[in-house]
Protein backbone atom coordinates (compact mmCIF):
# COMPACT_ATOMS: atom_id res chain seq x y z
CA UNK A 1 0.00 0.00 0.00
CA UNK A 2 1.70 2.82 -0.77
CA UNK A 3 -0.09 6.01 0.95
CA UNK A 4 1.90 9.49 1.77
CA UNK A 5 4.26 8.96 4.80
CA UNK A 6 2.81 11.34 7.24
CA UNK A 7 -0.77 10.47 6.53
CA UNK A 8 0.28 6.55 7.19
CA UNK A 9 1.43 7.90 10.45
CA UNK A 10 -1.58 9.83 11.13
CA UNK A 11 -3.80 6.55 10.93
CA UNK A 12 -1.19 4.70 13.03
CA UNK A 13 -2.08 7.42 15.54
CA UNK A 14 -5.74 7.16 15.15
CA UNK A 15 -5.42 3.10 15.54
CA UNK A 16 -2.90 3.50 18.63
CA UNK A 17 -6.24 5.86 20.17
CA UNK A 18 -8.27 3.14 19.33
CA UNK A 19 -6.82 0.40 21.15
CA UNK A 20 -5.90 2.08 23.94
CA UNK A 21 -6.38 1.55 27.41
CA UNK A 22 -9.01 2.61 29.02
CA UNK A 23 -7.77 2.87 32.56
CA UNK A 24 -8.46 5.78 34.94
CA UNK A 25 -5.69 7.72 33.78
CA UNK A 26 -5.31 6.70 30.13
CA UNK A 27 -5.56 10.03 28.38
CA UNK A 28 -2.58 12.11 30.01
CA UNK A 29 -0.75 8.66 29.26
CA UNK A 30 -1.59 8.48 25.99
CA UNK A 31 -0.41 12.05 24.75
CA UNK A 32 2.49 11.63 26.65
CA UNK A 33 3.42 9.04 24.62
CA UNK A 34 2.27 10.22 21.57
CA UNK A 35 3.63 13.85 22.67
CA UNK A 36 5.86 13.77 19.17
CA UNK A 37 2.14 14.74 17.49
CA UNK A 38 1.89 18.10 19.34
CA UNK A 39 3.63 21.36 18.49
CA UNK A 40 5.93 22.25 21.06
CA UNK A 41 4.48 23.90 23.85
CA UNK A 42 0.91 22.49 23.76
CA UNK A 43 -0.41 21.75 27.30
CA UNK A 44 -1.40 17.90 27.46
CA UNK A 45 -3.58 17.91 30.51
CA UNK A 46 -6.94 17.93 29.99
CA UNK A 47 -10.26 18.53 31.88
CA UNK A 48 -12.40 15.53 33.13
CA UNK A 49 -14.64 17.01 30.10
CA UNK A 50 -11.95 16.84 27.18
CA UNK A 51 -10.65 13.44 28.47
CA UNK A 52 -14.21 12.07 27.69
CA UNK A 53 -13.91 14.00 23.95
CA UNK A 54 -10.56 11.93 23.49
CA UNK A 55 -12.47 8.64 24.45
CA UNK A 56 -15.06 9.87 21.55
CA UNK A 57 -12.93 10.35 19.08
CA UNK A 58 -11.46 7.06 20.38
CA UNK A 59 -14.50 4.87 20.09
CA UNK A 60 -15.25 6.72 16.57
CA UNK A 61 -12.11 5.29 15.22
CA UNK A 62 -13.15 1.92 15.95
CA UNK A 63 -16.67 2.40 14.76
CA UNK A 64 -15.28 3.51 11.45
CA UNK A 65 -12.99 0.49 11.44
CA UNK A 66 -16.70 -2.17 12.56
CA UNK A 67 -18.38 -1.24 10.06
CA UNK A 68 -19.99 -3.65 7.82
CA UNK A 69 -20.67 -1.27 4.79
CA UNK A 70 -19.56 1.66 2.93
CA UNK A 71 -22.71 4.06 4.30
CA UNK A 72 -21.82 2.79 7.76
CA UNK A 73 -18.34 4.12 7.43
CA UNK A 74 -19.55 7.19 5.55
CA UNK A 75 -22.18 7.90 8.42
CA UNK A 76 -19.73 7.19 11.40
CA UNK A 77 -16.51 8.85 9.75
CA UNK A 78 -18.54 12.15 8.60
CA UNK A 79 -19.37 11.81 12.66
CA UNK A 80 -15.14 11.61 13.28
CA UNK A 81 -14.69 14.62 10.71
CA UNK A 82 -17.45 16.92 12.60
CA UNK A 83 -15.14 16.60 15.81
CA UNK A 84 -12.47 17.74 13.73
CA UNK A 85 -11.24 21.71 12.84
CA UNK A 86 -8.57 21.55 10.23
CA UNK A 87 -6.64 23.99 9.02
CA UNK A 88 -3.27 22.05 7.46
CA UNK A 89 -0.22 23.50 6.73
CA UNK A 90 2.85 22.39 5.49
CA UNK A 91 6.10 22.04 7.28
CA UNK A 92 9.54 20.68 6.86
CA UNK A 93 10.99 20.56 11.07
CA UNK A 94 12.19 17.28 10.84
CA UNK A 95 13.73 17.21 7.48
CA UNK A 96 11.08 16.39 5.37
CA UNK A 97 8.06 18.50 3.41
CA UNK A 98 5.08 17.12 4.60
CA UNK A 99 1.59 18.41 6.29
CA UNK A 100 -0.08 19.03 9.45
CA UNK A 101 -3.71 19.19 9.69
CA UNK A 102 -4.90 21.14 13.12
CA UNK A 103 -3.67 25.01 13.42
CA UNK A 104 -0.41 25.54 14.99
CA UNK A 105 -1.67 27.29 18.81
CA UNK A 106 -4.53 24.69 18.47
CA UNK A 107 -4.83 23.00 22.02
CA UNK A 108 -4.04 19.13 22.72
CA UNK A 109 -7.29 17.78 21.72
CA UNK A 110 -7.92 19.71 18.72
CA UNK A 111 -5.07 19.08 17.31
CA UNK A 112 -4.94 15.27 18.59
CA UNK A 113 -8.79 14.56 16.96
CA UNK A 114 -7.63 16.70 13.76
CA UNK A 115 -4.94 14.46 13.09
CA UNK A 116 -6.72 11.29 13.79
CA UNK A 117 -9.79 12.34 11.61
CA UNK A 118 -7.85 13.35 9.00
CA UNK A 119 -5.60 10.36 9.08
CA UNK A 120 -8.17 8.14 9.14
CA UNK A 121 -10.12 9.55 6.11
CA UNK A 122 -7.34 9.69 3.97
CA UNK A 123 -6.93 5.78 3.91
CA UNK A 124 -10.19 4.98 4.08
CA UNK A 125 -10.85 7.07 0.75
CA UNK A 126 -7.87 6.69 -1.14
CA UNK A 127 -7.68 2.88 -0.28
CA UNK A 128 -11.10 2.07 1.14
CA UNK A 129 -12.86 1.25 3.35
CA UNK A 130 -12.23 -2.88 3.84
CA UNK A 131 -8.68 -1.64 4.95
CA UNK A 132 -9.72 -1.21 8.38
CA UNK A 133 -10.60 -4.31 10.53
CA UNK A 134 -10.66 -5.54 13.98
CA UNK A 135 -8.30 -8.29 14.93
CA UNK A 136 -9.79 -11.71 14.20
CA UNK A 137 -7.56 -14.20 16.62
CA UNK A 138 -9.38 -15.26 20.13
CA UNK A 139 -9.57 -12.52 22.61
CA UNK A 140 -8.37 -9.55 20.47
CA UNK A 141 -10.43 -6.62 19.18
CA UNK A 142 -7.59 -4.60 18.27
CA UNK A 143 -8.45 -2.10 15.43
CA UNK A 144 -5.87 -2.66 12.39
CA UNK A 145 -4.88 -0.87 9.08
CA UNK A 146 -4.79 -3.49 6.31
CA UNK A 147 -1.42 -2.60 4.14
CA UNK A 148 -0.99 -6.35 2.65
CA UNK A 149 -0.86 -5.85 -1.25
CA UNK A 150 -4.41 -8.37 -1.96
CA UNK A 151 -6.01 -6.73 1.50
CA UNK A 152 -6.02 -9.96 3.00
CA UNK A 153 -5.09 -9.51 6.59
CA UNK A 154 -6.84 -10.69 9.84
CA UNK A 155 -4.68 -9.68 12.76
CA UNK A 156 -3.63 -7.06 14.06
CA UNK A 157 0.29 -8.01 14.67
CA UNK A 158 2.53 -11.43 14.22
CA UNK A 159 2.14 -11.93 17.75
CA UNK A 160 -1.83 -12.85 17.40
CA UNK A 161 -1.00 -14.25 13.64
CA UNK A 162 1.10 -16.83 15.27
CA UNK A 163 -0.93 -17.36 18.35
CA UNK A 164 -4.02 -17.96 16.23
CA UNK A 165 -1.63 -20.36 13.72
CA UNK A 166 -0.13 -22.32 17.24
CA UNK A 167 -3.70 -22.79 18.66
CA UNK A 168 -5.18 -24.43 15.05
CA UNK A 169 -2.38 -26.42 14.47
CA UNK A 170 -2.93 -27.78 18.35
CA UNK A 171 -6.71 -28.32 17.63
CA UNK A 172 -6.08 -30.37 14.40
CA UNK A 173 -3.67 -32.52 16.46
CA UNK A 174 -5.75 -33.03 18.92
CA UNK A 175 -8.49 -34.15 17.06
C-alpha cells in the first residue's frame, strides 16, 4: 500500500487511540506518549470534560474500522470529521516537506482529533474502506490498518498471527 508517509502515520495514531487503554488515567498517558504529534508547547492535561472528547474520538475510530458497509463508514466517519477543525499547513521541522492538519496554537485535543480524523479519512478514501478491521484471533479486538498488497489480513500483529496459527495447528492434532 503505498499512501503518503505522514498520513500513514496519522492513521497509526488514530489506531494507537483506538486500542488504547481505558484505565483511569489513560488520556494524560496516551499524549504523553504520543507527545511527538503536538507542536511544542501544547499543554497535554486535559479537563475531566476533554478526556471524555478523546475517548469519543477514540471509540469513533473503531466504529469507522466495525463497520460492515460503505454508508456505515460514511455515516460514522462524517461523525469523526465533525469533531475535527482543520486547518493544514505544510512544514519541513524534521527534514522532510510534509503536512499538518490542526492550526499551529490549536490546544491538545484539537489538534490530537484533527490528526486522527484526517488520518483516518485519507486511507479509508484513497484505499477504502475494507482496509480497516478488527483483529480476528481469540480474545483480540484490536483495530488494524490493512497494508498487505491483496487486502487480505486478519490480525492485528505477528504476535496474534502466530498465536491464532499455534492454537489451530494444536486443535487439528488433537483431534
Amino acid at each position: 500500500m503505498d499512501y503518503d508517509t505522514f498520513g500513514s502515520t496519522a492513521v497509526e495514531l488514530a489506531i494507537d487511540l483506538a486500542n488504547a487503554g481505558r484505565d483511569a488515567d489513560w488520556v494524560p498517558a496516551f499524549l504523553r506518549a504520543h507527545d511527538e504529534w503536538f507542536e511544542a508547547g501544547t499543554v497535554l492535561d486535559l479537563t475531566p470534560a476533554e478526556a471524555a472528547q478523546a475517548a469519543e474520538t477514540a471509540d469513533l475510530v473503531r466504529a469507522v474500522a466495525v463497520a460492515g458497509s460503505q454508508p456505515e463508514v460514511i455515516e460514522r466517519l462524517n461523525a469523526l470529521l465533525a469533531l475535527a477543525s482543520p486547518q493544514p499547513y505544510a512544514t519541513d521541522h524534521d527534514g522532510a516537506l510534509h503536512l499538518h492538519y490542526a492550526r499551529r496554537e490549536a490546544p491538545a485535543l484539537e489538534q490530537l482529533t484533527t490528526t486522527v480524523a484526517m488520518g483516518l479519512s485519507q486511507v479509508v478514501v484513497q484505499h477504502g474502506w475494507q482496509r480497516l478491521g478488527v483483529c480476528t484471533a481469540e480474545g483480540c479486538d484490536n483495530v488494524y490498518v490493512d497494508t498487505s498488497r491483496n487486502a487480505s489480513r486478519r490480525y492485528c500483529s505477528n504476535t496474534c498471527a502466530s498465536r491464532s496459527t499455534v492454537a489451530a495447528y494444536r486443535a487439528r492434532r488433537k483431534a
